[in-house]
Protein backbone atom coordinates (compact mmCIF):
# COMPACT_ATOMS: atom_id res chain seq x y z
CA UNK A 1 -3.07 -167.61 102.68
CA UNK A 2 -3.64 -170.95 100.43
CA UNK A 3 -0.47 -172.21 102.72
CA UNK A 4 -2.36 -172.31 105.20
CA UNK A 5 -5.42 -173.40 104.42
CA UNK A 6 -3.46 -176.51 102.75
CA UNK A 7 -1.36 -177.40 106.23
CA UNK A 8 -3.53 -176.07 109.14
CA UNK A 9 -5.42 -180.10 109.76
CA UNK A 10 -2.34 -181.69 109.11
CA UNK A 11 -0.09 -183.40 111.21
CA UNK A 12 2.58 -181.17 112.45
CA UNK A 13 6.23 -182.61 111.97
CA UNK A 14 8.91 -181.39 114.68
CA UNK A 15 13.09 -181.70 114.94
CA UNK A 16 14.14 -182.91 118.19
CA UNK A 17 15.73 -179.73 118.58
CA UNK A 18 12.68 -177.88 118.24
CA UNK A 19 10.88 -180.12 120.54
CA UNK A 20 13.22 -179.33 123.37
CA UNK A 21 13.32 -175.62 122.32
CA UNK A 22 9.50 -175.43 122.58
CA UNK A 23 9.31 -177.61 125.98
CA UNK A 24 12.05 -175.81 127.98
CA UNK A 25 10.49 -172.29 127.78
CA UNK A 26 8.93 -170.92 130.45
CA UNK A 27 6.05 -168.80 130.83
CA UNK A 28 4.39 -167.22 133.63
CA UNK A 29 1.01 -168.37 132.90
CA UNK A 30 1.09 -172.01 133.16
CA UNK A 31 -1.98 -172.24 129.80
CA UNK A 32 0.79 -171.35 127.63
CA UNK A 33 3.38 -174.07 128.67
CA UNK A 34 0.04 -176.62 128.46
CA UNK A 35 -0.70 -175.10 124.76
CA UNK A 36 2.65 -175.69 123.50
CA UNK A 37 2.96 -179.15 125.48
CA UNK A 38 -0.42 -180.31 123.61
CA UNK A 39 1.02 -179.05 120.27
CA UNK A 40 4.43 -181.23 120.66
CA UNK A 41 2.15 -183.99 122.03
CA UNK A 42 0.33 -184.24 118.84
CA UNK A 43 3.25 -183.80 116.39
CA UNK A 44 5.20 -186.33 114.49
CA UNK A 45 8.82 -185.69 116.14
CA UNK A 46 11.61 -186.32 113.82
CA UNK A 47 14.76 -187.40 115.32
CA UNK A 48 18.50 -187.61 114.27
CA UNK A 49 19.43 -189.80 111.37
CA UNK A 50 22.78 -190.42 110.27
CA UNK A 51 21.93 -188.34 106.98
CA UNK A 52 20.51 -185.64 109.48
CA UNK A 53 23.98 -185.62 111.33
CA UNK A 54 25.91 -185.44 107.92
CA UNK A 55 23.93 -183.51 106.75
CA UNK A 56 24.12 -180.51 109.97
CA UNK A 57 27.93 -181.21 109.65
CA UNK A 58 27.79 -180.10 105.74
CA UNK A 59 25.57 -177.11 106.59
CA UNK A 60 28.14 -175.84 109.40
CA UNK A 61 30.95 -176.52 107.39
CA UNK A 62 30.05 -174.15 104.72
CA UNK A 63 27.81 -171.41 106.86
CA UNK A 64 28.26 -170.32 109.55
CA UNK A 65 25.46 -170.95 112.20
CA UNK A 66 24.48 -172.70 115.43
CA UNK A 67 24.50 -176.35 115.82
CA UNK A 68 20.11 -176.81 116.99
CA UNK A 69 19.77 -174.83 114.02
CA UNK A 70 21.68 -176.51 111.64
CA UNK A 71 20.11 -179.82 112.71
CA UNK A 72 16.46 -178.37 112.16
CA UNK A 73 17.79 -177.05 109.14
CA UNK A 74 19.04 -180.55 108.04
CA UNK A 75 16.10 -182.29 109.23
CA UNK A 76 13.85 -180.57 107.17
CA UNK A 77 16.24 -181.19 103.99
CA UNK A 78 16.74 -184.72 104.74
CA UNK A 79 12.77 -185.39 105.26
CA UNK A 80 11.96 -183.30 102.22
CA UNK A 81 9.61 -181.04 104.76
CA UNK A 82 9.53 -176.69 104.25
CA UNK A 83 10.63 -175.12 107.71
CA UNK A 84 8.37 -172.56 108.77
CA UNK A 85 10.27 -169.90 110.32
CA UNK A 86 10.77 -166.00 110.93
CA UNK A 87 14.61 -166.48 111.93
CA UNK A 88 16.65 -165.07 109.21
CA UNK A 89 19.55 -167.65 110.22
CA UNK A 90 17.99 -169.85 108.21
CA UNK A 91 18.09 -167.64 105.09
CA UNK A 92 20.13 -169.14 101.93
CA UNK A 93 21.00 -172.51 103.15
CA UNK A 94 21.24 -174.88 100.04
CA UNK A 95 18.58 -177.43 99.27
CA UNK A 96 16.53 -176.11 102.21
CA UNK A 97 12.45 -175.25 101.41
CA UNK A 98 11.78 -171.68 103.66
CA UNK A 99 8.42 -170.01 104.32
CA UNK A 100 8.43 -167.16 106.25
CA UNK A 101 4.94 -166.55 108.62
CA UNK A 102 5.27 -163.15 108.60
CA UNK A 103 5.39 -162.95 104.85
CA UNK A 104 2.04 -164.48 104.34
């Protein structure tokens, strides 16, 4: 739980990808869309680099996995940042910092 307690006032910092992941779902309460509109609002969005984009192409070239999340992946390399994640997609990609939520 020290993970936490070291991140929760900081500054979020968001791929592109995720950004438009988080933005295009829908909910049925309209709160929900406003939560997660506030929380990309007040994030540092990270966009594509070229070392991002050679860096996805590296990551699909030697596993196999979809493009938005090979550029996450390569955007948290490339900005030296830990992706906090559940999806096991992620799981043993080189060079790439992983903390899983549920494992806290």
């Amino acid at each position: 739980m020290n993970f936490v307690s070291d991140v929760i006032d900081l500054t979020p910092n968001l791929s592109v990808i995720t950004v438009i992941e988080a933005l295009s779902w829908h909910s049925s309460e309209k709160r929900h869309e406003a939560v997660i509109k506030d929380f990309v609002d007040n994030s540092n969005i990270l966009g594509l680099s070229q070392k991002v984009v050679e860096r996805c192409v590296q990551i699909r070239r030697n596993k196999k996995i979809k493009t938005p999340d090979a550029i996450i992946a390569a955007t948290a390399i490339e900005n030296g940042l830990t992706l906090i994640t559940s999806d096991n997609d992620f799981a043993n990609i080189p060079d790439l910092a992983l903390i899983n939520p549920n494992n806290l």
